[in-house]
N, C-alpha and C. Protein backbone atom coordinates (compact mmCIF):
# COMPACT_ATOMS: atom_id res chain seq x y z
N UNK A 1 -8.39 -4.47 -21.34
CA UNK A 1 -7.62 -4.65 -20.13
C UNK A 1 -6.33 -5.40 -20.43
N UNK A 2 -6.45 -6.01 -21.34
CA UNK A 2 -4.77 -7.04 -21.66
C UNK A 2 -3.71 -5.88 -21.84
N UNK A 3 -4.12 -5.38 -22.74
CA UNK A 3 -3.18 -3.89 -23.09
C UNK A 3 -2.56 -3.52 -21.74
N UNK A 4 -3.37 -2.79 -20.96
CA UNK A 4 -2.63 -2.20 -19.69
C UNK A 4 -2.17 -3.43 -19.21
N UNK A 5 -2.47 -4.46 -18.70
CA UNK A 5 -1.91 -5.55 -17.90
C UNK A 5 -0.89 -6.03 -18.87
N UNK A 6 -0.88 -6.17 -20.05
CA UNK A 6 0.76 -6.40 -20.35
C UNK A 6 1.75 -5.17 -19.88
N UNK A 7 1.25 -4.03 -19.48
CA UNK A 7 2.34 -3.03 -19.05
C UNK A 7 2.29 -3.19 -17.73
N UNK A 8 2.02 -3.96 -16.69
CA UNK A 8 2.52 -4.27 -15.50
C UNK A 8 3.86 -4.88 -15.24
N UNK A 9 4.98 -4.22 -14.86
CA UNK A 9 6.32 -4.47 -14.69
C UNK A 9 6.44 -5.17 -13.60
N UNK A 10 6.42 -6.66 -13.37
CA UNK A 10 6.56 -7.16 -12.44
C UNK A 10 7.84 -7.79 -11.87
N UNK A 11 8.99 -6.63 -12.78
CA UNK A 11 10.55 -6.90 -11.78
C UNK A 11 10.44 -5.39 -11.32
N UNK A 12 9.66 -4.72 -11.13
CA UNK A 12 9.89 -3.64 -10.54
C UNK A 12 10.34 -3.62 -9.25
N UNK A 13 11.03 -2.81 -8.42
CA UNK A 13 11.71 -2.81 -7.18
C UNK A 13 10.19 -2.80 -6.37
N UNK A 14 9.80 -3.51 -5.09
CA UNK A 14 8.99 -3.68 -4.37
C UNK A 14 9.13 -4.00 -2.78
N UNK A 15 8.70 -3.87 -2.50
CA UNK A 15 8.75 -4.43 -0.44
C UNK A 15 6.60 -5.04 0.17
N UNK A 16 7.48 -5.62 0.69
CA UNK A 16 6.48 -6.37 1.47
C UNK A 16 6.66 -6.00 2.58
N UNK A 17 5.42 -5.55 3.44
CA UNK A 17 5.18 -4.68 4.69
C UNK A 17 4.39 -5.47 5.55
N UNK A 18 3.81 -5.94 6.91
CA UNK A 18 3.44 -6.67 7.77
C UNK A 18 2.96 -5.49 9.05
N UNK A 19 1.74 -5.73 9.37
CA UNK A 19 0.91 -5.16 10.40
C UNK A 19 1.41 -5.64 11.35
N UNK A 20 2.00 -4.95 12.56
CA UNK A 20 1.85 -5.69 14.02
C UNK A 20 0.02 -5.99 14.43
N UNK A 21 0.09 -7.40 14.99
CA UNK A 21 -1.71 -8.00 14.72
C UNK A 21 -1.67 -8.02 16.32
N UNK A 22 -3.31 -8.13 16.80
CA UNK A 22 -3.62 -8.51 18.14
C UNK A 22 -4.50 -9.45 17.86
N UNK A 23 -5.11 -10.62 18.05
CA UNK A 23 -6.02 -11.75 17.54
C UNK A 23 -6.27 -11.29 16.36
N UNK A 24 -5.58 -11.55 15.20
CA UNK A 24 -5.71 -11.34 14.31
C UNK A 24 -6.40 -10.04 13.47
N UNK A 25 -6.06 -9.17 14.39
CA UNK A 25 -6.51 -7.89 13.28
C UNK A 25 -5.16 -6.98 13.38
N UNK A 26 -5.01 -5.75 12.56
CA UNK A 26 -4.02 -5.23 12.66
C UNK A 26 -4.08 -3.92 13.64
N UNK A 27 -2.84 -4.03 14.27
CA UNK A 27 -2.95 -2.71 15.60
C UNK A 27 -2.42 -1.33 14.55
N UNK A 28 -3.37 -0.77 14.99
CA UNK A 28 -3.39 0.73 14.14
C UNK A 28 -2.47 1.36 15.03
N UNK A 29 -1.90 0.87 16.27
CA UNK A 29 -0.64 2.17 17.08
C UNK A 29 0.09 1.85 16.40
N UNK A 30 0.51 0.80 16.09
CA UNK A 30 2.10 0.58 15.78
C UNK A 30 2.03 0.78 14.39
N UNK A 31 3.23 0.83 13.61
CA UNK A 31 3.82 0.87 11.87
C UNK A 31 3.64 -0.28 11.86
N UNK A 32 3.88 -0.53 10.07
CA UNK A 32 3.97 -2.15 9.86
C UNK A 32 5.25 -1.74 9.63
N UNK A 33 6.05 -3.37 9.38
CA UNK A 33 7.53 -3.53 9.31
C UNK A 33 7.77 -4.24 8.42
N UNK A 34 8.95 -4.35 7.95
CA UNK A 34 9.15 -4.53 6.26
C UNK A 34 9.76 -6.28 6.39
N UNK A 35 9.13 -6.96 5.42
CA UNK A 35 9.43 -8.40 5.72
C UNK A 35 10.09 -8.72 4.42
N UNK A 36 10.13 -8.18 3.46
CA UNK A 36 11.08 -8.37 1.87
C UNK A 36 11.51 -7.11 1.52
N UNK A 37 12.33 -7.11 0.86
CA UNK A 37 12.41 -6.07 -0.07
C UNK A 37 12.90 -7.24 -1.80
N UNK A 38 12.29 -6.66 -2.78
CA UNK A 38 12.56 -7.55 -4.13
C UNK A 38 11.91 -6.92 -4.95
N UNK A 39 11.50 -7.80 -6.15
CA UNK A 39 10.65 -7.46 -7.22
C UNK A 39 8.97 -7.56 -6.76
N UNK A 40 8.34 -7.02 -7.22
CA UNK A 40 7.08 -7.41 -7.23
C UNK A 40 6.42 -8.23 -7.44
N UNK A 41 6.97 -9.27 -8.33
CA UNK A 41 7.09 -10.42 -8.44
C UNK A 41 6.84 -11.17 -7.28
N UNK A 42 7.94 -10.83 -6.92
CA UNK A 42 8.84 -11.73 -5.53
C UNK A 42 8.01 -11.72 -4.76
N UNK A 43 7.70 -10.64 -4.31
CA UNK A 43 6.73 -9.96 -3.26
C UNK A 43 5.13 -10.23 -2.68
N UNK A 44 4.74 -11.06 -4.67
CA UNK A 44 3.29 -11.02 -4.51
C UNK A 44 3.62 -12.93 -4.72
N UNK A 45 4.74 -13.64 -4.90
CA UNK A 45 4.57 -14.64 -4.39
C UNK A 45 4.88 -15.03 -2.94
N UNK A 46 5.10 -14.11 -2.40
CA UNK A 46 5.82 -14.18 -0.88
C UNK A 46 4.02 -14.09 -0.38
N UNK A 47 3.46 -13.08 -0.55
CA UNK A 47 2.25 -12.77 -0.14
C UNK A 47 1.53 -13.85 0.12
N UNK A 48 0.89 -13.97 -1.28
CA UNK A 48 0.55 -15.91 -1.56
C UNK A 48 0.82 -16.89 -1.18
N UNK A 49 2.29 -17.14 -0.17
CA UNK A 49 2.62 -18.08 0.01
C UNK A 49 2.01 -17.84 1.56
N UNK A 50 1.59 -16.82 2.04
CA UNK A 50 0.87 -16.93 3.55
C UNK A 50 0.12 -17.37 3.56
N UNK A 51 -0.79 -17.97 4.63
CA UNK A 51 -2.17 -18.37 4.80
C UNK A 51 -3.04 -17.70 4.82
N UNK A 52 -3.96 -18.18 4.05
CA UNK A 52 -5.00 -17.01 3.26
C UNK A 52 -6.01 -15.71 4.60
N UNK A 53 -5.97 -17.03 5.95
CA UNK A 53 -6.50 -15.64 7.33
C UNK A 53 -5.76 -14.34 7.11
N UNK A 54 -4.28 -14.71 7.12
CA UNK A 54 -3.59 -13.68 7.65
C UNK A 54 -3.33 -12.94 6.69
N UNK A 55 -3.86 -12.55 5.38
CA UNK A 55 -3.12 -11.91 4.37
C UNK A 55 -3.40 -10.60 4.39
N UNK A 56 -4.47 -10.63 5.31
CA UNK A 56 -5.04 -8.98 5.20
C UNK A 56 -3.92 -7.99 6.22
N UNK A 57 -3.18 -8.99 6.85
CA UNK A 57 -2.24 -8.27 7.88
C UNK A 57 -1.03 -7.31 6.71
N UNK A 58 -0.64 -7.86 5.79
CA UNK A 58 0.15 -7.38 4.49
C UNK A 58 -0.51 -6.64 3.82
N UNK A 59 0.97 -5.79 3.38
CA UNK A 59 0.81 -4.96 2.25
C UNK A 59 1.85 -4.46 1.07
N UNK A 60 1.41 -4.20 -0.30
CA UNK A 60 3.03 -4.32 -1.18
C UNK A 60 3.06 -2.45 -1.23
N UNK A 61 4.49 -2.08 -1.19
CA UNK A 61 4.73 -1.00 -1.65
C UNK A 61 5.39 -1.05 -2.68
N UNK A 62 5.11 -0.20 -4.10
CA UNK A 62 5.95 -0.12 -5.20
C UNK A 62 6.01 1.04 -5.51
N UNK A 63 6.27 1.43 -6.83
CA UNK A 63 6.30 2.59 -7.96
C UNK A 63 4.62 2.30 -8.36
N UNK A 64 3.99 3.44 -8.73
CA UNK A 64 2.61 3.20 -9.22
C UNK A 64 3.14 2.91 -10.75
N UNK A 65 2.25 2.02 -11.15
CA UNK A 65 1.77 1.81 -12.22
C UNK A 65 0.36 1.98 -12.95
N UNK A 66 -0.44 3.12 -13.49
CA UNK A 66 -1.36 3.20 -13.71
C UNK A 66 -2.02 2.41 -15.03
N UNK A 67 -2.91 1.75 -14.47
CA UNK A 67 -4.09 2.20 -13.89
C UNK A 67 -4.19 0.83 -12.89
N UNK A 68 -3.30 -0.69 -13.23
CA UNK A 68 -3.76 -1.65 -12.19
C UNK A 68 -2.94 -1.35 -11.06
N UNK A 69 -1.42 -0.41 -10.95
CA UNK A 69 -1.19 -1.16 -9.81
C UNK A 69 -0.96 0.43 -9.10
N UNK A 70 -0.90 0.80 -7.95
CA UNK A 70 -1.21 1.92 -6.87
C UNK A 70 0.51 1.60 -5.73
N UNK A 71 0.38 2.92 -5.85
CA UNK A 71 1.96 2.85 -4.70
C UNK A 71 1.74 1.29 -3.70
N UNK A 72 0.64 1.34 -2.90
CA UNK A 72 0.36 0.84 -2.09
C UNK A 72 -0.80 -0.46 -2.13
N UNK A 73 -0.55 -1.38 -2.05
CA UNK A 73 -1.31 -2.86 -2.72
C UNK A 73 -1.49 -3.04 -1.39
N UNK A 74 -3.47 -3.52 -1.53
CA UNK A 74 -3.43 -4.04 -0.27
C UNK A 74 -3.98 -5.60 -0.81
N UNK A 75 -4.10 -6.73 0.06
CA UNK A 75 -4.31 -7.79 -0.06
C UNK A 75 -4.66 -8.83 -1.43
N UNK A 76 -6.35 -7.70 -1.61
CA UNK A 76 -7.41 -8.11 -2.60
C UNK A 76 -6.82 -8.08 -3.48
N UNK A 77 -5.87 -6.37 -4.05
CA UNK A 77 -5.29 -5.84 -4.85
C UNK A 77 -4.12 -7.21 -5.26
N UNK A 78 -3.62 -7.61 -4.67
CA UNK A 78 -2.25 -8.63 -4.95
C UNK A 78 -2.98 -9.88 -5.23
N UNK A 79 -4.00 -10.54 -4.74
CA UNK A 79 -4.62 -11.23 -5.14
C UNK A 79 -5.17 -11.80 -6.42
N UNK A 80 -5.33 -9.84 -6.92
CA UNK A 80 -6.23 -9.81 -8.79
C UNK A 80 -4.74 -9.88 -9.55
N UNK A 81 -3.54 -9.19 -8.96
CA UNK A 81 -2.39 -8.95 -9.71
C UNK A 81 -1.71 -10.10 -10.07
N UNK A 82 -1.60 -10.89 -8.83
CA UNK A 82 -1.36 -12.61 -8.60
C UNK A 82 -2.39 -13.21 -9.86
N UNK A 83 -2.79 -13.40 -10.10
CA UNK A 83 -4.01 -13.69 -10.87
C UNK A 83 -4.20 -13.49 -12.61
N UNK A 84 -3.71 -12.08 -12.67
CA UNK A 84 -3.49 -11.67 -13.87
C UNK A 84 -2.23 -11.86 -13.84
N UNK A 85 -1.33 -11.99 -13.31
CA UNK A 85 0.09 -12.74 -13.89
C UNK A 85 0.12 -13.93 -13.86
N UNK A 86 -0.62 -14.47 -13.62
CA UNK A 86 -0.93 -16.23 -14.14
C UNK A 86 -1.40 -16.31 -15.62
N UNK A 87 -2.18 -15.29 -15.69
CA UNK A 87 -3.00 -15.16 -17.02
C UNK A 87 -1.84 -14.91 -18.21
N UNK A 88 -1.10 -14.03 -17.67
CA UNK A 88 -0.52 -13.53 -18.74
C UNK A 88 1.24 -14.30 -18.90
C-alpha cells in the first residue's frame, strides 16, 4: 500500500462540496454547493477542520486517482486520506 499512497497527488486541483442539511442530515432535493475550490490538500484540511457531527454533510470532488482516491470522496474516504498523509 505505501507504493500506491506515495502516488496520491495531493496538489491536485479539488473542490469541497456541502449538503443543504435539515437537523442534521442531508436534504436529498436540493444540490450540494461548492464551499472551496484548491488542492486536495487544501480541501481535506478544510474538511478536518469541521466538527466531526457535521462532516458527513461534505464531500471532495477531484481527478480519480486509482486505486485510493475516487472522483468523489465522501467523509470516511477523506478521513483515511487525511490520515495517510500524515503518515507519509
Amino acid at each position: 500500500m505505501t507504493a500506491a499512497a506515495s502516488k496520491v497527488n495531493f496538489d491536485a486541483p479539488a473542490t469541497l462540496h456541502k449538503w443543504p442539511s435539515l437537523g442534521n442530515r442531508r436534504r436529498q432535493d436540493r444540490n450540494a454547493y461548492l464551499v472551496l475550490e484548491a488542492t486536495l490538500d487544501k480541501c481535506i484540511t478544510a474538511l478536518m477542520e469541521k466538527p466531526e457531527p457535521t462532516r458527513h454533510l461534505y464531500e471532495i470532488h477531484t481527478a480519480p486517482q486509482p486505486p485510493l482516491v475516487t472522483e468523489t470522496l465522501s467523509p470516511d474516504h477523506i478521513v483515511e486520506l487525511s490520515r495517510l498523509r500524515e503518515f507519509l
